[in-house]
N, C-alpha and C. Protein backbone atom coordinates (compact mmCIF):
# COMPACT_ATOMS: atom_id res chain seq x y z
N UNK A 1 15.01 -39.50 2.13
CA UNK A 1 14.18 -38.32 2.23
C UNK A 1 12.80 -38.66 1.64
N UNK A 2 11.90 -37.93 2.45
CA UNK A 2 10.65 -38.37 1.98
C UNK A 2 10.26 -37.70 0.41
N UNK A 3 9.14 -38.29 -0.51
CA UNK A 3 8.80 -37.84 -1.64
C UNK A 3 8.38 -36.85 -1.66
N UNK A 4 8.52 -35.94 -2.40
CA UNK A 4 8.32 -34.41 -3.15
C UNK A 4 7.12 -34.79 -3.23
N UNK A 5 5.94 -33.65 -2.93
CA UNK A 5 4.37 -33.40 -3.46
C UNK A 5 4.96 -33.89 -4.66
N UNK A 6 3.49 -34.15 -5.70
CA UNK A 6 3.29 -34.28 -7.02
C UNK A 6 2.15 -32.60 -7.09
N UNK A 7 2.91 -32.30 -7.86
CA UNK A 7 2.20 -31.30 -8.95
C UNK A 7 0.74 -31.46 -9.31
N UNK A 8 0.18 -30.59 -9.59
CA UNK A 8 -1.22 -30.94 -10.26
C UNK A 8 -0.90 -30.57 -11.51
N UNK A 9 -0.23 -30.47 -12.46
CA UNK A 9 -0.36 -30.01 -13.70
C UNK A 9 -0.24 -30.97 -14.91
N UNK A 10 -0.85 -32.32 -14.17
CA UNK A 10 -1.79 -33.43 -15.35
C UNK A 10 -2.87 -32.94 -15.09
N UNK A 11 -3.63 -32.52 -14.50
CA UNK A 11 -4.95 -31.83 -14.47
C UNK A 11 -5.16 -30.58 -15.55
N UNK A 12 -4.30 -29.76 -16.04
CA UNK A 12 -4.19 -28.92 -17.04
C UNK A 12 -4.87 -29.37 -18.55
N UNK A 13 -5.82 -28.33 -18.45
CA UNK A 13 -5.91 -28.71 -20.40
C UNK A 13 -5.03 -29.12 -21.18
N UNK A 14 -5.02 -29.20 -22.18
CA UNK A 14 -3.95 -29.17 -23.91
C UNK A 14 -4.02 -27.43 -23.79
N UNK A 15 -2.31 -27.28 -24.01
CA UNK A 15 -1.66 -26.41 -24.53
C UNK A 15 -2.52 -25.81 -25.37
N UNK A 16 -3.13 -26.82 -26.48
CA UNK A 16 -3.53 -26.06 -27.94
C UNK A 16 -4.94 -25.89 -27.38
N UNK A 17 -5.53 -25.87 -26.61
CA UNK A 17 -7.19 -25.73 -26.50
C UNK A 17 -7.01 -24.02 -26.12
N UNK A 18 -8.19 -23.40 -26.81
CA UNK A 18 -8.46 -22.16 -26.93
C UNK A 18 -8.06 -21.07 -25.41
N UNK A 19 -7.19 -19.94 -25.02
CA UNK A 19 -7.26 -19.42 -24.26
C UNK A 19 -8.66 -18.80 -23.62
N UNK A 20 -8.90 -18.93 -22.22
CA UNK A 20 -10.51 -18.46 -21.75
C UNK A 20 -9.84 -17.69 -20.52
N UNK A 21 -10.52 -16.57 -20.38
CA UNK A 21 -10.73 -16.41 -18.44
C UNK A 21 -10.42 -17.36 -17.83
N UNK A 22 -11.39 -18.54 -17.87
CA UNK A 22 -11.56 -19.70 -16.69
C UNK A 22 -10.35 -20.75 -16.97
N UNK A 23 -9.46 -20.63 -18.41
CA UNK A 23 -8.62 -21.60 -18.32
C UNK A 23 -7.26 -20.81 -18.04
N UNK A 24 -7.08 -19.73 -17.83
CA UNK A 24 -6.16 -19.02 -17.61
C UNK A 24 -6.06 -18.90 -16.15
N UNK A 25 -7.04 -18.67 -15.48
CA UNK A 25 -7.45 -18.99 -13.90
C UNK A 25 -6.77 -20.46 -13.28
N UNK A 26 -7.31 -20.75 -13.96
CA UNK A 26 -7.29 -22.62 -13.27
C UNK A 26 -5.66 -22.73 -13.45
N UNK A 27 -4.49 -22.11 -14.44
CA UNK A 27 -3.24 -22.27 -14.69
C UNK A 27 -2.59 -21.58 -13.30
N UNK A 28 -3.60 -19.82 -13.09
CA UNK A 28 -2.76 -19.34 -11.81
C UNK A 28 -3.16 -20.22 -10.31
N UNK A 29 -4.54 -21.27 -10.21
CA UNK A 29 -4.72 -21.75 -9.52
C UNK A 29 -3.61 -22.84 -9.23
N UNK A 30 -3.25 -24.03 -10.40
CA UNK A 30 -2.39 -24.92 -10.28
C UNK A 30 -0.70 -24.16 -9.51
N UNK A 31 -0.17 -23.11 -10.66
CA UNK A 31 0.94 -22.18 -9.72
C UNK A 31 0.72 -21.90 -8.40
N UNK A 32 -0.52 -21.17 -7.73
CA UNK A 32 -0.19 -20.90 -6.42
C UNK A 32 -0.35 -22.34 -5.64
N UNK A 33 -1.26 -23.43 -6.20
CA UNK A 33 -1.11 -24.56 -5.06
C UNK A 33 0.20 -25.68 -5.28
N UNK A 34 0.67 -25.34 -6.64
CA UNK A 34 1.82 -25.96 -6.11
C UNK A 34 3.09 -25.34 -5.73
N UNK A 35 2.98 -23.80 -5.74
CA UNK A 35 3.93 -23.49 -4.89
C UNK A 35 3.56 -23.48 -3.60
N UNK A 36 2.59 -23.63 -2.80
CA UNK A 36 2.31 -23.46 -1.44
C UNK A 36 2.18 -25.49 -0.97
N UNK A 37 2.21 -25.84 -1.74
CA UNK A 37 2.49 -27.53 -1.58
C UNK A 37 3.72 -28.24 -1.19
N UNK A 38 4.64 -26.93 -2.56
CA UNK A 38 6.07 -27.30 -2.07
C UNK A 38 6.33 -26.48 -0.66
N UNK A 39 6.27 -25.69 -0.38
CA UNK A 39 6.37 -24.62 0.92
C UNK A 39 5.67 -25.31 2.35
N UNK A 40 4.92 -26.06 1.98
CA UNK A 40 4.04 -26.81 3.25
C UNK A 40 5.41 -28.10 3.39
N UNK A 41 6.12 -28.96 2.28
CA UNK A 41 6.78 -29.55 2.04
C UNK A 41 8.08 -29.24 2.55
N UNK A 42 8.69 -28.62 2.46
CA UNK A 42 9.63 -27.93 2.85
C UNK A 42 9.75 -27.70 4.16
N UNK A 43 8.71 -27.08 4.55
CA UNK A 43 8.19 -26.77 6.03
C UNK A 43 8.32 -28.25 6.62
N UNK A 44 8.05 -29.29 6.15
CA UNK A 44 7.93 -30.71 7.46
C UNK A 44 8.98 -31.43 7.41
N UNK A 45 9.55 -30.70 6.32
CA UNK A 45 11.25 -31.66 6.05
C UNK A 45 12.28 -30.72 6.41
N UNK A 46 12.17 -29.57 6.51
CA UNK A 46 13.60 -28.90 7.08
C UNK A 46 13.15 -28.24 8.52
N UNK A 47 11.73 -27.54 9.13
CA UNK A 47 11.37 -27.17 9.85
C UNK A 47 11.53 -25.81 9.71
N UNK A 48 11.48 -25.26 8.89
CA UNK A 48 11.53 -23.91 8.32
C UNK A 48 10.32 -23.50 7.24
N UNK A 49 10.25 -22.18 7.07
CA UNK A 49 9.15 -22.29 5.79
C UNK A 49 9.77 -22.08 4.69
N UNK A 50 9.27 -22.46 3.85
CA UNK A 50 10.08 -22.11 1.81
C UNK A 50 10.52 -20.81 1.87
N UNK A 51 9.93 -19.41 2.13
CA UNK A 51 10.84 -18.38 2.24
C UNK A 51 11.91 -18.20 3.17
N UNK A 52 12.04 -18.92 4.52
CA UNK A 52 13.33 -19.12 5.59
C UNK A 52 14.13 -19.56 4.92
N UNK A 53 14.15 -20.91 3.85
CA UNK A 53 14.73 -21.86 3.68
C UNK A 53 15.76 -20.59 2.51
N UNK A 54 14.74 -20.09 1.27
CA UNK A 54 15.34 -19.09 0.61
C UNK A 54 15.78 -17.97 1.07
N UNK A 55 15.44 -17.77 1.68
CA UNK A 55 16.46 -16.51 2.52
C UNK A 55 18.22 -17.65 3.26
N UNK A 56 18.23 -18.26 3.49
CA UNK A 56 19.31 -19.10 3.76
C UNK A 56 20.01 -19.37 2.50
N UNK A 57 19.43 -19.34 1.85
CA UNK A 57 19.97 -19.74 0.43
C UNK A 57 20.95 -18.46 -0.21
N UNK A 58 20.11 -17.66 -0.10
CA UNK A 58 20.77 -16.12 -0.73
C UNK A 58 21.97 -15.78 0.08
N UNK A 59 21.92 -16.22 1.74
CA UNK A 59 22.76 -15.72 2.31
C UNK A 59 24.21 -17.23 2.21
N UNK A 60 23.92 -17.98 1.77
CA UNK A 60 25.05 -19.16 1.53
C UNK A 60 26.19 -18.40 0.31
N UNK A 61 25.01 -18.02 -0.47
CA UNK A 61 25.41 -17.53 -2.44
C UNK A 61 26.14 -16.07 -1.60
N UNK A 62 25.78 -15.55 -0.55
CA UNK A 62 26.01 -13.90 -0.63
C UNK A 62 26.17 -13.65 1.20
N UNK A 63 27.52 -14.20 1.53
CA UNK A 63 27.18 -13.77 3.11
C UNK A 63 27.65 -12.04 3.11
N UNK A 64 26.83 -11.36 4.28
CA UNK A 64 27.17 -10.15 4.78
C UNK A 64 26.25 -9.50 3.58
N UNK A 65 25.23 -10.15 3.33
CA UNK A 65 24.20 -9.26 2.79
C UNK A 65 23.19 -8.31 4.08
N UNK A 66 22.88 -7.08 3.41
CA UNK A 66 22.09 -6.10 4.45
C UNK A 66 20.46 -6.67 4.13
N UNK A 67 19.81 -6.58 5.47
CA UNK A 67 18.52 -6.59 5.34
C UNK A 67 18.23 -6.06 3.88
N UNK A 68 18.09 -5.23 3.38
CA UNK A 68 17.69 -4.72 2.70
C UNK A 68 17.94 -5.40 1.33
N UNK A 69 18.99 -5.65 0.80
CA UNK A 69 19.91 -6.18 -0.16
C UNK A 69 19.04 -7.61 -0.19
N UNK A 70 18.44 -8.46 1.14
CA UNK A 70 17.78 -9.60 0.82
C UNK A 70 16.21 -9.96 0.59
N UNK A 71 16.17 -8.56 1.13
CA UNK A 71 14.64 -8.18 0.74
C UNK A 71 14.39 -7.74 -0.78
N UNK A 72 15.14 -7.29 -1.23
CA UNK A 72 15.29 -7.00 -2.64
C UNK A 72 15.47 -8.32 -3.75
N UNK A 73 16.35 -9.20 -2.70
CA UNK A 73 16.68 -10.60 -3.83
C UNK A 73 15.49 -11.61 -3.77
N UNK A 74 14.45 -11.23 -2.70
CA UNK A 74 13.66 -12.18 -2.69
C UNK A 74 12.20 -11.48 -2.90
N UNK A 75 12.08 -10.07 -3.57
CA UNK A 75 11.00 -9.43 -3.56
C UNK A 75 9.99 -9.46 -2.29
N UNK A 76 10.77 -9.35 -1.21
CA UNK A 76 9.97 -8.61 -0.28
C UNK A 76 9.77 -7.16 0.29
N UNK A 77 9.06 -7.03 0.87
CA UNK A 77 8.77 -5.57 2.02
C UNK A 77 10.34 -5.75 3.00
N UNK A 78 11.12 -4.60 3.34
CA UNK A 78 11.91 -4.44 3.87
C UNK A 78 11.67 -5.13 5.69
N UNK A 79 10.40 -4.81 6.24
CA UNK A 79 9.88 -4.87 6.98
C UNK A 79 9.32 -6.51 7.28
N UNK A 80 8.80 -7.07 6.53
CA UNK A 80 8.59 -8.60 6.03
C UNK A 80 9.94 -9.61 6.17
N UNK A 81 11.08 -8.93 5.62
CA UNK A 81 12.38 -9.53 5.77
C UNK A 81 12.74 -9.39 7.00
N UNK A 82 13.04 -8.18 7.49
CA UNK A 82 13.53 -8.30 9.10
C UNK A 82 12.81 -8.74 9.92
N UNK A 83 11.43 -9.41 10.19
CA UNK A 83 10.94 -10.30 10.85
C UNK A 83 11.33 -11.70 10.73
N UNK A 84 11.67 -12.13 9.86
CA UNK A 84 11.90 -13.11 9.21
C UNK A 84 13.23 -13.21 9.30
N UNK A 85 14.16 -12.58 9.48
CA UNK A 85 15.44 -12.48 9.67
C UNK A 85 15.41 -12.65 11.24
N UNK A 86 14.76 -11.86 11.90
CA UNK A 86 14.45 -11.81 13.31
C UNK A 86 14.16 -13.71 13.57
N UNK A 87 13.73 -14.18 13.57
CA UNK A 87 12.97 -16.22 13.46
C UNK A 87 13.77 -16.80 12.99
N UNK A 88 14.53 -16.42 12.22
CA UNK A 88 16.13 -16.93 11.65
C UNK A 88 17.51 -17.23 12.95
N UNK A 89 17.29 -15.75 13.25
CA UNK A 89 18.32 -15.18 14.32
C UNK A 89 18.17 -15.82 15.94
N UNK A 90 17.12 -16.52 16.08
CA UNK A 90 16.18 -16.64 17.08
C UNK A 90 16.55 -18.24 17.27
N UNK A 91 16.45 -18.96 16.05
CA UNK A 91 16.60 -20.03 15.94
C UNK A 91 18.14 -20.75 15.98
N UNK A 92 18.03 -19.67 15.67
CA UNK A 92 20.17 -19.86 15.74
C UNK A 92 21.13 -20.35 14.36
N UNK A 93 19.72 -19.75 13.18
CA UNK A 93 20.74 -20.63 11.76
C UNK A 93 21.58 -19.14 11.09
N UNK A 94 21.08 -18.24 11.87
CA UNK A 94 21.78 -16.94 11.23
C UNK A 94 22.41 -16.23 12.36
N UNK A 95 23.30 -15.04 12.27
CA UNK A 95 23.59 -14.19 12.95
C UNK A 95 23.90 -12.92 12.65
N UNK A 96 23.74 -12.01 12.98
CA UNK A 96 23.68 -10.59 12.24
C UNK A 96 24.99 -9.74 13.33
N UNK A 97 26.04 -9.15 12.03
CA UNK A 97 27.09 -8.87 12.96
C UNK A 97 27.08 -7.30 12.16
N UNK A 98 27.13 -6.15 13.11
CA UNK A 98 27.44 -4.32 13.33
C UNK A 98 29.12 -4.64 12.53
N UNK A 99 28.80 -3.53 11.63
CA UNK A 99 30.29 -3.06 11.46
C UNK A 99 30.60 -2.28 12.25
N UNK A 100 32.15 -2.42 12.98
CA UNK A 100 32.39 -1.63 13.75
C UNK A 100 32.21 0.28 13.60
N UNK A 101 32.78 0.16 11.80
CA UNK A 101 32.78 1.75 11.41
C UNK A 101 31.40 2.42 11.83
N UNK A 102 30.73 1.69 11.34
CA UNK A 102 28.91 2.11 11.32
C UNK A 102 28.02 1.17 12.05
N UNK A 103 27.80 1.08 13.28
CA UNK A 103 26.57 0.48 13.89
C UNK A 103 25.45 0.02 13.30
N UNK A 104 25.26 1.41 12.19
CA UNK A 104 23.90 1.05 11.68
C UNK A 104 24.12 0.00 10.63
N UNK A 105 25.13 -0.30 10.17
CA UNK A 105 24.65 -1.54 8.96
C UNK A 105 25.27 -2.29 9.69
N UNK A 106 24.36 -3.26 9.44
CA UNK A 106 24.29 -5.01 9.99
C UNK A 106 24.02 -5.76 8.83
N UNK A 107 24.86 -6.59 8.89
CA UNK A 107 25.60 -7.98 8.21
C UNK A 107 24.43 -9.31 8.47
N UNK A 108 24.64 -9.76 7.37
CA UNK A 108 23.69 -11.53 7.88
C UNK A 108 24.58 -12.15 7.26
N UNK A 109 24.64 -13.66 7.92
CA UNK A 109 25.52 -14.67 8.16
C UNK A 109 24.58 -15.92 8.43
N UNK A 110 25.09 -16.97 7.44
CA UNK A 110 24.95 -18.17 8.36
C UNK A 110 25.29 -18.81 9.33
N UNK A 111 24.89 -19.73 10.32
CA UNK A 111 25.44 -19.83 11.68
C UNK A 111 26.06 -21.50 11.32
N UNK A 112 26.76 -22.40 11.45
CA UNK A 112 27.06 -23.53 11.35
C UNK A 112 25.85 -24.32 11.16
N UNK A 113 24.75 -23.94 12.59
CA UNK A 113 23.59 -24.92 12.19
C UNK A 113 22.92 -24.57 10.68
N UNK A 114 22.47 -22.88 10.48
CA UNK A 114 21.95 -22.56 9.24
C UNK A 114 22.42 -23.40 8.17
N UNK A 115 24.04 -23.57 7.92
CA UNK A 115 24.49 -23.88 6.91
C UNK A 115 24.39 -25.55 6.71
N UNK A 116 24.15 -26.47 8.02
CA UNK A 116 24.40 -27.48 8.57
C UNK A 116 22.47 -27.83 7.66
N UNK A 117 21.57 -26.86 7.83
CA UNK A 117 20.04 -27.27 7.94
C UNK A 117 19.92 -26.96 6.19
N UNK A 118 20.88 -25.96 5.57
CA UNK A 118 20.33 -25.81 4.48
C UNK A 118 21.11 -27.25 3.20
N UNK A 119 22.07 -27.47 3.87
CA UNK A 119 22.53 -28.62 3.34
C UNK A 119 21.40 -29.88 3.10
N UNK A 120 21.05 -30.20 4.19
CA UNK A 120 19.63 -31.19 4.29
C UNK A 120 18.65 -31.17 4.03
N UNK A 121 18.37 -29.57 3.11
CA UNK A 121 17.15 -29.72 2.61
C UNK A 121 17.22 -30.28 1.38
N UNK A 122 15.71 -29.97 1.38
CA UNK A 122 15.01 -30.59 0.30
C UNK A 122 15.40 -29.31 -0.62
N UNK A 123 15.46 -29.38 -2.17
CA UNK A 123 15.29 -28.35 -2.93
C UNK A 123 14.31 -28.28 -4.31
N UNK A 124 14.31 -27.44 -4.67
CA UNK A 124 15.27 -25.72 -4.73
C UNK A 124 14.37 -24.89 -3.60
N UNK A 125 15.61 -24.41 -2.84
CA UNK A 125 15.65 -24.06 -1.98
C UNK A 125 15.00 -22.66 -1.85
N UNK A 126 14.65 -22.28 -3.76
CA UNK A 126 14.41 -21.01 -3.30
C UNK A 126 12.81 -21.20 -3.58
N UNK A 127 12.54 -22.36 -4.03
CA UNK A 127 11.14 -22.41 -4.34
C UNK A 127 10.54 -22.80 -5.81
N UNK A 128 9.61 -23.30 -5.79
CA UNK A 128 9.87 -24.00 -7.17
C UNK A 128 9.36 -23.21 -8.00
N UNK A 129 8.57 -22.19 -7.63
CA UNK A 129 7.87 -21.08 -8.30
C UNK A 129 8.92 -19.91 -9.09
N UNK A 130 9.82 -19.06 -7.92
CA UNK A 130 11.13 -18.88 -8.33
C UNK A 130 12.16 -19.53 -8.99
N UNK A 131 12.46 -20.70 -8.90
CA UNK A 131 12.74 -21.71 -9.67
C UNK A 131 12.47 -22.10 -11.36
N UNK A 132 11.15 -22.10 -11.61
CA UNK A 132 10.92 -22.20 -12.44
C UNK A 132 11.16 -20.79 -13.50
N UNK A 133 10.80 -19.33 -12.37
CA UNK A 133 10.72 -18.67 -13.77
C UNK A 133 12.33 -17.92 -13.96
N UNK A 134 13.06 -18.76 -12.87
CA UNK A 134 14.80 -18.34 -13.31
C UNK A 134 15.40 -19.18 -14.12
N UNK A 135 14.67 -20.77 -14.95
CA UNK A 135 14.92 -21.49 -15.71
C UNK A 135 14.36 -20.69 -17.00
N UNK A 136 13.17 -20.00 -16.93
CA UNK A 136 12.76 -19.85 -18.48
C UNK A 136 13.92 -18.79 -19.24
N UNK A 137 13.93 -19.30 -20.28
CA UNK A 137 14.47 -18.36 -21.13
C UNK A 137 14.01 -16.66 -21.42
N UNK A 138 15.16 -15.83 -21.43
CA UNK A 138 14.95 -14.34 -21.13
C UNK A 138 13.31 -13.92 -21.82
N UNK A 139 13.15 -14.52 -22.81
CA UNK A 139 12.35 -13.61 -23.99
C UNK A 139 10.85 -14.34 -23.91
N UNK A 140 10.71 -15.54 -23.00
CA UNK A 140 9.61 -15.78 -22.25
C UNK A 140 9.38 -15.23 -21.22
N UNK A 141 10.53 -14.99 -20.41
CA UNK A 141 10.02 -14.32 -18.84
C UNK A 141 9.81 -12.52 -19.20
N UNK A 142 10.30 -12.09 -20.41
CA UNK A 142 9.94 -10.80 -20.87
C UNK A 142 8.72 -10.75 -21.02
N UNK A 143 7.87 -11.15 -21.93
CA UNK A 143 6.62 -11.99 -22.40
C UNK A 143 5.69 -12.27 -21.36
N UNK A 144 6.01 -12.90 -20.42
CA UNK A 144 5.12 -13.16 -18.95
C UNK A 144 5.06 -11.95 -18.58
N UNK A 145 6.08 -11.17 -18.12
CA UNK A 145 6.53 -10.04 -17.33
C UNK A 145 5.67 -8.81 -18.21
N UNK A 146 5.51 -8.74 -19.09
CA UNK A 146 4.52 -7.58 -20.06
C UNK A 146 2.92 -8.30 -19.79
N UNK A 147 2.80 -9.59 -20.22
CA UNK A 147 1.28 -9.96 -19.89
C UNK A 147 0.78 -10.03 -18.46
N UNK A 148 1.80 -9.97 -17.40
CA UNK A 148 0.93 -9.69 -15.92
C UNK A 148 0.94 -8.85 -15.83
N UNK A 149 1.81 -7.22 -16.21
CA UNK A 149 1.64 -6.00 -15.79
C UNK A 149 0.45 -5.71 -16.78
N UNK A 150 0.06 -6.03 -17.76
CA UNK A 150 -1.08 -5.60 -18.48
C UNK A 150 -2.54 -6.03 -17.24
N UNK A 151 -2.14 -7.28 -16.96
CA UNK A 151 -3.24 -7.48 -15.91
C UNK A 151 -3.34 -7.21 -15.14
N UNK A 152 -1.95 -6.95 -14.03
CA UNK A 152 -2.23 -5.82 -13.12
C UNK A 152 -2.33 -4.92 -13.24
N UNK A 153 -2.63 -3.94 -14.22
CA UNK A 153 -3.06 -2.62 -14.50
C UNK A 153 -4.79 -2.70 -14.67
N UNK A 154 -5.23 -3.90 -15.44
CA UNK A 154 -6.51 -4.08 -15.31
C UNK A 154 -7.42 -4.51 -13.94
N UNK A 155 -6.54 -5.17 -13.29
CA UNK A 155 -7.06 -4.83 -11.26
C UNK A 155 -6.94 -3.79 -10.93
N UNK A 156 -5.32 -3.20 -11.18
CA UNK A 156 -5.45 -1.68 -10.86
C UNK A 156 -7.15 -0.54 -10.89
N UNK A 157 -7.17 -0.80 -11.75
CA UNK A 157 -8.38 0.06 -12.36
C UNK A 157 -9.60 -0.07 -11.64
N UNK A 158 -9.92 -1.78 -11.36
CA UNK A 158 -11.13 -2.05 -10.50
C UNK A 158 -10.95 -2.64 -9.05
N UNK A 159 -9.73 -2.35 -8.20
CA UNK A 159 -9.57 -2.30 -7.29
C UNK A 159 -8.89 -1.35 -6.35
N UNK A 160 -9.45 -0.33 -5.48
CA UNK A 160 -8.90 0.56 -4.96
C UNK A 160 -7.58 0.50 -4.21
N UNK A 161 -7.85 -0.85 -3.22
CA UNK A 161 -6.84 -1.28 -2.29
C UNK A 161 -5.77 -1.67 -2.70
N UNK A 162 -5.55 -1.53 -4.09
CA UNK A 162 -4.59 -2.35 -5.29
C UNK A 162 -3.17 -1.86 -4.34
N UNK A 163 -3.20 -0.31 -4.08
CA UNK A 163 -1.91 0.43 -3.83
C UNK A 163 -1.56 0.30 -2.28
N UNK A 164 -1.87 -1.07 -1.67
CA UNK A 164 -1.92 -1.43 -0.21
C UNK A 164 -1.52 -2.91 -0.48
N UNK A 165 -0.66 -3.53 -1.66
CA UNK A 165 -0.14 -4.67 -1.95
C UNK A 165 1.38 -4.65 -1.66
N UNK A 166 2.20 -5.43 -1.02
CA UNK A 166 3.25 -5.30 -1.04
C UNK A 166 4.42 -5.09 -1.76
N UNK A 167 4.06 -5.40 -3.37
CA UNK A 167 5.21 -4.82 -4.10
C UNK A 167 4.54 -3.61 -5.00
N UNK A 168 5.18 -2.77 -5.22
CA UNK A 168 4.91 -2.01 -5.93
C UNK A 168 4.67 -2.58 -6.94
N UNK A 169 3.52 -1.72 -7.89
CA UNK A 169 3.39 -1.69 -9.32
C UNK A 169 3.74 -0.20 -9.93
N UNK A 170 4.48 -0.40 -10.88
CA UNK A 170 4.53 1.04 -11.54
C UNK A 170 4.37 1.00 -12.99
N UNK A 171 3.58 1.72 -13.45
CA UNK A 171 3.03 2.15 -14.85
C UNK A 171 4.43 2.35 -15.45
């Protein structure tokens, strides 16, 4: 298998050098490009994108999950998932089966190939971004989880369109 991107995070200051705006920036800069590095990565080695690949993943850990139920495990828009479920279904690594009782709920499944493609990937499958912050310990990801809602409350404030983002924020 071919080599994993390298990270940019030898490019990072020292830990101990003073917190700034601009060095706190450059940390969410390194996060989003190396999660979209691994996701470009992912993409040329399994032929799927990093969220297909994790959505396959959830449904290996959890078959006969509802749209909904996987949109929730992967913090998406309900609407975002069933497209994406739809390119799944299309491709032939999933299949979505009606309970007979109720029509309306539908089941997801891996298909032999799904399970056949998620085997051969590359991982973590769910992303290294997700990845990483399901390794940190509870009382750091508490800690993160209080210092971004403080900051998204401070966009809140100076951006109108804030409430036209796909996940909710709630005070």
């Amino acid at each position: 298998m071919p080599r994993k991107p390298s990270t940019t995070t030898g490019n990072l200051p020292k830990s101990q050098s003073p917190a700034t705006p601009l060095s706190v920036l450059q940390r969410f800069r390194v996060l989003i490009r190396t999660a979209q590095r691994h996701s470009q990565w992912i993409e040329r080695q399994s032929g799927v994108t990093g969220a297909q690949l994790w959505a396959l993943q959830e449904l290996l850990e959890q078959p006969g999950l509802r749209v909904g139920e996987l949109a929730n495990l992967m913090a998406l828009h309900q609407s975002t998932a069933s497209n994406m479920i739809d390119k799944l279904e299309s491709a032939g690594l999933m299949r979505k089966e009606r309970n007979n009782a109720d029509q309306r709920v539908v089941r997801l499944y891996l298909t032999d190939s799904g399970t056949e493609l998620l085997a051969n990937a590359p991982s973590p499958a769910r992303g290294v971004l997700p990845e990483a912050l399901r390794l940190l310990p509870g009382d750091s990801l508490t800690q993160l989880q209080g210092d971004l809602d403080v900051l998204l409350r401070q966009i809140k404030n100076m951006d109108e369109g804030f409430g036209m983002q796909p996940l909710p924020f709630t005070e």
